[in-house]
PDB file of N, CA and C in Angstrom:
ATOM      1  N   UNK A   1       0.826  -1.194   0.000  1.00  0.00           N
ATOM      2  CA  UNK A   1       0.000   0.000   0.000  1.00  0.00           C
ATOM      3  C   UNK A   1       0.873   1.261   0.000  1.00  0.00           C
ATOM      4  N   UNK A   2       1.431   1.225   0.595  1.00  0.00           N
ATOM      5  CA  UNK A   2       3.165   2.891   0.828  1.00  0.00           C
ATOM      6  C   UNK A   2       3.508   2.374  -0.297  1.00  0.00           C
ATOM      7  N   UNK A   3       4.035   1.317  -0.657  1.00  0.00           N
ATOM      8  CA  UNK A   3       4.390   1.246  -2.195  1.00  0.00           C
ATOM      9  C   UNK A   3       3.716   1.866  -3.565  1.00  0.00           C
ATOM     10  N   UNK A   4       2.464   1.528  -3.256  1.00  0.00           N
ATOM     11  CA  UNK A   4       1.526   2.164  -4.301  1.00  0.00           C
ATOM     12  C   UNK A   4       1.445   3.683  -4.345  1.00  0.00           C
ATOM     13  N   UNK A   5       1.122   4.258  -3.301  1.00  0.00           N
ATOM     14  CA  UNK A   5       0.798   5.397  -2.818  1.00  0.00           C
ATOM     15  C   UNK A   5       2.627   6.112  -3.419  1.00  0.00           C
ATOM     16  N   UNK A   6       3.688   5.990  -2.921  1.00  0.00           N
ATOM     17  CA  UNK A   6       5.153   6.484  -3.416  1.00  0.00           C
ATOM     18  C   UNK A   6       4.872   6.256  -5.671  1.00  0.00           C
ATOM     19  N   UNK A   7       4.418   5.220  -5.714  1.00  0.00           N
ATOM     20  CA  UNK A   7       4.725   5.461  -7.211  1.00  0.00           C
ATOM     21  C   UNK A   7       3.630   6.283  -7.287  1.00  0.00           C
ATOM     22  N   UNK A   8       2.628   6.550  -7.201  1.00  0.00           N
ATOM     23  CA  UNK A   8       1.708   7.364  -7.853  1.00  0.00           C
ATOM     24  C   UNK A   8       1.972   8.876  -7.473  1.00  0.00           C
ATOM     25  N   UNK A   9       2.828   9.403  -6.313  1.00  0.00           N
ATOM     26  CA  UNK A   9       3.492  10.399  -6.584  1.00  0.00           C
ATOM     27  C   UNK A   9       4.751  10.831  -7.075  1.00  0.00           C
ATOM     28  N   UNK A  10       5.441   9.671  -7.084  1.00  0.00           N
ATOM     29  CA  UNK A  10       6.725   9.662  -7.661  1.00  0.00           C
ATOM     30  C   UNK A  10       6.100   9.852  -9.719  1.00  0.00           C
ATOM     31  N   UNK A  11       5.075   9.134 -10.273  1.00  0.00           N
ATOM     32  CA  UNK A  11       4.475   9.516 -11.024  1.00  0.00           C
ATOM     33  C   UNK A  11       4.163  10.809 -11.155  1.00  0.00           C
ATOM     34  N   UNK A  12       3.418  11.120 -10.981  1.00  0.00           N
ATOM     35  CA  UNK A  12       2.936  12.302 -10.832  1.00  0.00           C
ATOM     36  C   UNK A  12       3.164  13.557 -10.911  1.00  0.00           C
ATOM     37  N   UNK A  13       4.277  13.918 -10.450  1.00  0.00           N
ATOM     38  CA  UNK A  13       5.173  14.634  -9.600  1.00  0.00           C
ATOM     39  C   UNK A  13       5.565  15.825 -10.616  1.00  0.00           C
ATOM     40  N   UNK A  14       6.611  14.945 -11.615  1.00  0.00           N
ATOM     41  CA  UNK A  14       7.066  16.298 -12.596  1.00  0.00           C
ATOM     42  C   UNK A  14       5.401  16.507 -13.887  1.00  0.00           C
ATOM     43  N   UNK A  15       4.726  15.947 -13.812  1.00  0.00           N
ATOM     44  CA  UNK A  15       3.672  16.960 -14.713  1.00  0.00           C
ATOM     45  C   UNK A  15       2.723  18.055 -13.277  1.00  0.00           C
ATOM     46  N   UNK A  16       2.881  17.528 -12.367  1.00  0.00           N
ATOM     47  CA  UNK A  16       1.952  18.588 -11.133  1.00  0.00           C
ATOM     48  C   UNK A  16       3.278  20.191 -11.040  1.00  0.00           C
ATOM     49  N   UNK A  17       4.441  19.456 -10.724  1.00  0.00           N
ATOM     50  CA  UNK A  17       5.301  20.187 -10.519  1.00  0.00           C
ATOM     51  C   UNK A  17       5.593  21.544 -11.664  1.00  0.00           C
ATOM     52  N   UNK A  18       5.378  20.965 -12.895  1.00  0.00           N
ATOM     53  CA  UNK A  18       5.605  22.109 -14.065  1.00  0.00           C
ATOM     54  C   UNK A  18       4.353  22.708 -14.274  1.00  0.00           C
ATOM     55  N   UNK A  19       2.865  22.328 -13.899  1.00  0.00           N
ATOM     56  CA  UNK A  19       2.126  22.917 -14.033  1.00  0.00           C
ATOM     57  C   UNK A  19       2.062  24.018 -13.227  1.00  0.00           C
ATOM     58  N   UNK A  20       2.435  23.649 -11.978  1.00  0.00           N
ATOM     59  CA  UNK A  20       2.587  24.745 -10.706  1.00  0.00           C
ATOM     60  C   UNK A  20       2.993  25.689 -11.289  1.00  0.00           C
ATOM     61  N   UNK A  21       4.359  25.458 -11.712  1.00  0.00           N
ATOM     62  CA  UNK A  21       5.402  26.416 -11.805  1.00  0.00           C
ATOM     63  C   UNK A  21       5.267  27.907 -13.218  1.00  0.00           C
ATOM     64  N   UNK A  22       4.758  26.642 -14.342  1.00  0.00           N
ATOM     65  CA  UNK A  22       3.995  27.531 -15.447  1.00  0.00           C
ATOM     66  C   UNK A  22       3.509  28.310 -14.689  1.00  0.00           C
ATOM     67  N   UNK A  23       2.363  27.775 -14.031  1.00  0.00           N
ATOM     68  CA  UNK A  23       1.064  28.767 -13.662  1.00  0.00           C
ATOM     69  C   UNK A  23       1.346  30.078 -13.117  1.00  0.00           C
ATOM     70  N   UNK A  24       2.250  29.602 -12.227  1.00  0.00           N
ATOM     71  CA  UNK A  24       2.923  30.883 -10.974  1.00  0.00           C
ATOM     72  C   UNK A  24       3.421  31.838 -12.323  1.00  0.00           C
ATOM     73  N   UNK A  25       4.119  31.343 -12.794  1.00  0.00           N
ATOM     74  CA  UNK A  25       4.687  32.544 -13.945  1.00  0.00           C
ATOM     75  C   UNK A  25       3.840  33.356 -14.954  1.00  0.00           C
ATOM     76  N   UNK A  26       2.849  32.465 -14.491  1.00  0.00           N
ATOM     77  CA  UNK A  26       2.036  32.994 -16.203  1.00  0.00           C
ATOM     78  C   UNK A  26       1.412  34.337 -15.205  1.00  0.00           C
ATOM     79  N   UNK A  27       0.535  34.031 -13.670  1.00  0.00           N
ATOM     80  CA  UNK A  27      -0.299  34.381 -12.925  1.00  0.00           C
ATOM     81  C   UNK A  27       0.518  35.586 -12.488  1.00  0.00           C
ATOM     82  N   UNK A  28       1.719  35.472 -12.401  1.00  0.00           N
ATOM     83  CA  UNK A  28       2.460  36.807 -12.011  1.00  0.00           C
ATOM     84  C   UNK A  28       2.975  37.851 -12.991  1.00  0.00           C
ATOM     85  N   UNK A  29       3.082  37.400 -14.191  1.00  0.00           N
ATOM     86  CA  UNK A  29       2.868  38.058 -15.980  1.00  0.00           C
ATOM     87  C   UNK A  29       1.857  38.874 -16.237  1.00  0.00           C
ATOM     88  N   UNK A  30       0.504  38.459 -15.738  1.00  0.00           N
ATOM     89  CA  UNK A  30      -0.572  38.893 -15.667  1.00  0.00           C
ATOM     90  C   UNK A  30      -1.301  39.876 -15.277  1.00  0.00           C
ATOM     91  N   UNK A  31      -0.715  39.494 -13.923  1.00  0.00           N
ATOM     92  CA  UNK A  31      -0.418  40.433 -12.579  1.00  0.00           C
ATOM     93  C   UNK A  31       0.169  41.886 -12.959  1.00  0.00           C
ATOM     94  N   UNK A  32       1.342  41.581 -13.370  1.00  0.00           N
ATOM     95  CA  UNK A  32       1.972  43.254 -13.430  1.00  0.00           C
ATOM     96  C   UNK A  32       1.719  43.397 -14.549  1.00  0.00           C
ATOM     97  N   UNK A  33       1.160  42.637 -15.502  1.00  0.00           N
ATOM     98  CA  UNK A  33       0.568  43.609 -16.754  1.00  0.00           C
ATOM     99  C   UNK A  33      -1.213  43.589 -16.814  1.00  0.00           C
ATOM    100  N   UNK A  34      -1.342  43.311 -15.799  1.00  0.00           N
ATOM    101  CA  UNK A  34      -3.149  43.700 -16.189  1.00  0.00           C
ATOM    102  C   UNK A  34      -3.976  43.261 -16.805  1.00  0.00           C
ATOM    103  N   UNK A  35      -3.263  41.579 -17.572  1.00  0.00           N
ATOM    104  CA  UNK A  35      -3.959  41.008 -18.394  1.00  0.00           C
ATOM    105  C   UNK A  35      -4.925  40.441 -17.741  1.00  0.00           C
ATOM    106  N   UNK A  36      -6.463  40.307 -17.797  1.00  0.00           N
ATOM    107  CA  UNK A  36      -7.087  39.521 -16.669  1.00  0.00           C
ATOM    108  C   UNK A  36      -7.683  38.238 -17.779  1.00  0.00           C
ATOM    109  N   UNK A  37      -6.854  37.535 -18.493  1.00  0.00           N
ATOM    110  CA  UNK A  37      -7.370  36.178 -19.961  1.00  0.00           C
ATOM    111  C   UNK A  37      -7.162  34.861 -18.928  1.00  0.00           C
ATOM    112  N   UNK A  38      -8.160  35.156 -18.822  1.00  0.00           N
ATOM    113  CA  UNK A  38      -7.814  33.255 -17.793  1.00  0.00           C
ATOM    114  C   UNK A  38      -7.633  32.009 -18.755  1.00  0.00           C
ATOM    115  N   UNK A  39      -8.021  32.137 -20.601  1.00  0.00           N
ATOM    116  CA  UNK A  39      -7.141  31.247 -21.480  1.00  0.00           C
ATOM    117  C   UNK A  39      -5.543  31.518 -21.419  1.00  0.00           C
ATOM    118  N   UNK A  40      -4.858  32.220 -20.920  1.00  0.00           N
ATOM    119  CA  UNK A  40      -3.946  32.925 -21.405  1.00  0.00           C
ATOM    120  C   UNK A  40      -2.765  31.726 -20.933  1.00  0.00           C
ATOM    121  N   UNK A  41      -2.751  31.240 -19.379  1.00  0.00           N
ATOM    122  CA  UNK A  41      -2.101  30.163 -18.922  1.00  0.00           C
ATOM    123  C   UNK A  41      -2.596  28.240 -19.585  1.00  0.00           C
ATOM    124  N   UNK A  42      -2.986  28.017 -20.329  1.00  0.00           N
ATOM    125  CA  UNK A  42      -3.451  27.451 -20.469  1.00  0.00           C
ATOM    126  C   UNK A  42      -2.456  26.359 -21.417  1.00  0.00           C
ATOM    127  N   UNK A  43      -2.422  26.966 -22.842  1.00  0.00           N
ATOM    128  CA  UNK A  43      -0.812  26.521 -23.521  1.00  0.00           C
ATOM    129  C   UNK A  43       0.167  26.201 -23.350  1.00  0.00           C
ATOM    130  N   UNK A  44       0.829  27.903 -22.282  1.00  0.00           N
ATOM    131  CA  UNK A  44       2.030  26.880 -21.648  1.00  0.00           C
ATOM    132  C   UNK A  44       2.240  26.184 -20.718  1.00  0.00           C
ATOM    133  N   UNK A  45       0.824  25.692 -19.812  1.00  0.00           N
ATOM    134  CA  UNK A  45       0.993  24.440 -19.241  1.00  0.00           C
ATOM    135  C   UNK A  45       0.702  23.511 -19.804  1.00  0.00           C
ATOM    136  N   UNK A  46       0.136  23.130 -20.605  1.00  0.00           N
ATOM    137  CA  UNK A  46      -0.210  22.426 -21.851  1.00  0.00           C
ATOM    138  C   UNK A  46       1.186  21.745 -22.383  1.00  0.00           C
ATOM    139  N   UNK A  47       2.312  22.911 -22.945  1.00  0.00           N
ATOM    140  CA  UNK A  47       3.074  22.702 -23.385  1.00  0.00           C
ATOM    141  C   UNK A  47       4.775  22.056 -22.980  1.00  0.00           C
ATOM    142  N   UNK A  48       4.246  22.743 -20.932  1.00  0.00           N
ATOM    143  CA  UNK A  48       4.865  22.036 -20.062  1.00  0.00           C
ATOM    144  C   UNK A  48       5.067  20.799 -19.430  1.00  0.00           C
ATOM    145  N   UNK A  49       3.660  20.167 -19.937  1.00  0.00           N
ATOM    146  CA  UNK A  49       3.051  19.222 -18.902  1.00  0.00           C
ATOM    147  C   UNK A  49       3.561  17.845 -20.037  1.00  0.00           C
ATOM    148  N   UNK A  50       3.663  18.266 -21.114  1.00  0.00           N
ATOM    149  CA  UNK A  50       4.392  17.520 -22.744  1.00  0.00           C
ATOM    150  C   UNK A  50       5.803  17.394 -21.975  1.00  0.00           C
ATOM    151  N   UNK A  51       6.012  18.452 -22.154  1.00  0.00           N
ATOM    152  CA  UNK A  51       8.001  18.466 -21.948  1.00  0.00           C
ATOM    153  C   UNK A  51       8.064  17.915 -20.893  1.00  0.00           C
ATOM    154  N   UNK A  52       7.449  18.040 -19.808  1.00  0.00           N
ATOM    155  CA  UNK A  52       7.867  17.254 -18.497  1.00  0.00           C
ATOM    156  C   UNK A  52       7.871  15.291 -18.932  1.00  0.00           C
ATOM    157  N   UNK A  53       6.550  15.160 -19.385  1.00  0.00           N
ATOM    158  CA  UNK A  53       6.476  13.713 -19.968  1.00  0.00           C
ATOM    159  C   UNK A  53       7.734  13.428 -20.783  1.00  0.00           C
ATOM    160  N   UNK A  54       7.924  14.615 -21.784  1.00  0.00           N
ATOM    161  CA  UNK A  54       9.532  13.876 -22.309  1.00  0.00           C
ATOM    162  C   UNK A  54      10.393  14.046 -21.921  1.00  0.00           C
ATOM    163  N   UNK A  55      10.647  14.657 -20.871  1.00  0.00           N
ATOM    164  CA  UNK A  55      11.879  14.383 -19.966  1.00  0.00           C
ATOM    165  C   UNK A  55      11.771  13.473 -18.952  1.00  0.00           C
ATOM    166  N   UNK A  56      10.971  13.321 -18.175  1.00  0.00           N
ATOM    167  CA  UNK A  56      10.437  12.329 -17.228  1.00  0.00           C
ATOM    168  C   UNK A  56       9.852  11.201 -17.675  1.00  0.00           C
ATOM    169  N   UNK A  57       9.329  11.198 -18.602  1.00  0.00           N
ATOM    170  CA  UNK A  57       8.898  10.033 -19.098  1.00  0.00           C
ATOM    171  C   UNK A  57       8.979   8.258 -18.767  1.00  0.00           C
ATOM    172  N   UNK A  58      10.397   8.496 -19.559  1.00  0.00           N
ATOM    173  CA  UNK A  58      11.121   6.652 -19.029  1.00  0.00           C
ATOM    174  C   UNK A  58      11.037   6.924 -17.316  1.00  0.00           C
ATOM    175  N   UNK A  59      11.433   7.604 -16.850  1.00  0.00           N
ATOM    176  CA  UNK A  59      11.973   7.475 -15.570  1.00  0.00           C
ATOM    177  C   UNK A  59      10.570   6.575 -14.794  1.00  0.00           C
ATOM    178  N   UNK A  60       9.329   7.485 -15.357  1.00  0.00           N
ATOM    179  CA  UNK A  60       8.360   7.310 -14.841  1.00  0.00           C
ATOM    180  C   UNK A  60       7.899   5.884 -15.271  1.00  0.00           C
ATOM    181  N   UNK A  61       7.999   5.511 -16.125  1.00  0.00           N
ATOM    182  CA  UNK A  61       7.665   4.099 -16.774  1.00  0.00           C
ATOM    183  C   UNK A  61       8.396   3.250 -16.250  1.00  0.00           C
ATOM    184  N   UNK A  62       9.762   3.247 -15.850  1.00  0.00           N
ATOM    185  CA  UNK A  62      10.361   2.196 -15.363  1.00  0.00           C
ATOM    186  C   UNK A  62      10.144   1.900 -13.333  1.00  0.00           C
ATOM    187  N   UNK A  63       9.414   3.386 -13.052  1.00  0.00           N
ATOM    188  CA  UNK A  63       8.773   3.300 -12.164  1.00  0.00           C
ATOM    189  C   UNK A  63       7.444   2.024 -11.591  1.00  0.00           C
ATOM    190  N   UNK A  64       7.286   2.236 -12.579  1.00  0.00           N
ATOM    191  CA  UNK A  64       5.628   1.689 -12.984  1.00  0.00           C
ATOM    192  C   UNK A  64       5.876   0.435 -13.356  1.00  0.00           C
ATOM    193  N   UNK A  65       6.606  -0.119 -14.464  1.00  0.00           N
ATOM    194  CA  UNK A  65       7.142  -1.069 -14.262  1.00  0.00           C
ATOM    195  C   UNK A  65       7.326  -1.800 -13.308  1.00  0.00           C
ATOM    196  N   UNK A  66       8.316  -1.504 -12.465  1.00  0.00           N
ATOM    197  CA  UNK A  66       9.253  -2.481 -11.123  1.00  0.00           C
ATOM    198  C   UNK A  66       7.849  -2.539 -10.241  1.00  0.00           C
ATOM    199  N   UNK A  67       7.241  -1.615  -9.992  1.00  0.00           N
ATOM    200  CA  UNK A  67       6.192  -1.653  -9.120  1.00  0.00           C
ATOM    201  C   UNK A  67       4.751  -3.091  -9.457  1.00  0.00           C
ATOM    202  N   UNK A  68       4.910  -2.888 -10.928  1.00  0.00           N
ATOM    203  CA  UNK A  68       3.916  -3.988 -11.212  1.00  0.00           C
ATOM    204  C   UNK A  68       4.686  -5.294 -11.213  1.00  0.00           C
ATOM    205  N   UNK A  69       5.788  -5.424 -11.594  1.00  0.00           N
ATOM    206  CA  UNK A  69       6.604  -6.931 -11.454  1.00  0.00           C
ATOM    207  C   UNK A  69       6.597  -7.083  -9.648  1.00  0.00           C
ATOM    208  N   UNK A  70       6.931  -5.782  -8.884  1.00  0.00           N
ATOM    209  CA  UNK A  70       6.574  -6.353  -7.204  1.00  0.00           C
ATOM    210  C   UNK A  70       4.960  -6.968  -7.237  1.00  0.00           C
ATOM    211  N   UNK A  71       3.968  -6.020  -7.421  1.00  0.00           N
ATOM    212  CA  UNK A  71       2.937  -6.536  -7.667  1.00  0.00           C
ATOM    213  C   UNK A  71       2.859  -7.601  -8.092  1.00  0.00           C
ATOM    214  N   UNK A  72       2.686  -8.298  -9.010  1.00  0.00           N
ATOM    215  CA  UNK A  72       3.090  -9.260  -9.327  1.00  0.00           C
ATOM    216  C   UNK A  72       3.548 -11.216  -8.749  1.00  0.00           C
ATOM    217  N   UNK A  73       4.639 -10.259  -7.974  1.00  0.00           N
ATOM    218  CA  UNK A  73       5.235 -11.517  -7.387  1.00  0.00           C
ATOM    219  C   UNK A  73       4.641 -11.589  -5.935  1.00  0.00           C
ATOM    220  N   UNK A  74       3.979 -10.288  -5.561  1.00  0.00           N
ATOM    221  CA  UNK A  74       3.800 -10.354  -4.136  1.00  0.00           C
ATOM    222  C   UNK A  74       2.105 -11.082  -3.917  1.00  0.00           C
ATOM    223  N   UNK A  75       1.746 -11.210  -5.419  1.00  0.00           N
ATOM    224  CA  UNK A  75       0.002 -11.803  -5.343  1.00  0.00           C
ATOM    225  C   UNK A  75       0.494 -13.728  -5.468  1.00  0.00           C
ATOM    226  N   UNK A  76       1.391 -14.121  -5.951  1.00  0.00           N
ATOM    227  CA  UNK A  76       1.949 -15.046  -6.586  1.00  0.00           C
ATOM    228  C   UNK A  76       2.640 -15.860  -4.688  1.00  0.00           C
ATOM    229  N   UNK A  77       3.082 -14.756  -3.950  1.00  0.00           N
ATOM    230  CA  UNK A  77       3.215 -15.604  -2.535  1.00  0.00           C
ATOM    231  C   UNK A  77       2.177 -15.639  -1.952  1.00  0.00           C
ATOM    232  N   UNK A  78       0.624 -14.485  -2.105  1.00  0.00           N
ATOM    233  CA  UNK A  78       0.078 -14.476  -1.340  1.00  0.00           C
ATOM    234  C   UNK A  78      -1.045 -15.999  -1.414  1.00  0.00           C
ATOM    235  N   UNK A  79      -0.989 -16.090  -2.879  1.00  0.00           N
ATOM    236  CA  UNK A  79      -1.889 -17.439  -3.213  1.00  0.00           C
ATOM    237  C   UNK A  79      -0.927 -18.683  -3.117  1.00  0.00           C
ATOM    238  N   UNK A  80       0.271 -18.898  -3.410  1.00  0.00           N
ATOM    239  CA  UNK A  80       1.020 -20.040  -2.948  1.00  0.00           C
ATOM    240  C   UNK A  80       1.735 -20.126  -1.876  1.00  0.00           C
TER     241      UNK A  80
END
């Protein structure tokens, strides 16, 4: 169960993390220029939340992976 719960934020993590971070930037852009376009953040988290997947990507898959081969073996003792 802590196992599950660690990959799904270890998942998670860099697309929540770049959305944050877009946002804060876009929301403070906004801010000192007066734009009030609530589409306006929208793209480049959009476009962040991509790049994070291709940079994070494998990492995250091989995450997911190991976790389902534990899975796996740990249903495989619980029935034999």
């Amino acid at each position: 169960m802590r196992n599950a719960i660690y990959v799904v934020l270890v998942g998670s993590a860099p697309m929540l993390i770049a959305a944050l971070l877009i946002g804060l930037i876009v929301s403070i852009f906004q801010a000192t220029t007066q734009i009030n376009e609530q589409t306006l953040a929208f793209v480049p988290k959009i476009i962040g939340i991509f790049l994070a997947i291709l940079i994070f990507g494998g990492f995250i898959i091989s995450k997911i992976t190991d976790f389902t081969g534990l899975l796996f073996q740990s249903i495989e003792q619980m029935l034999g």
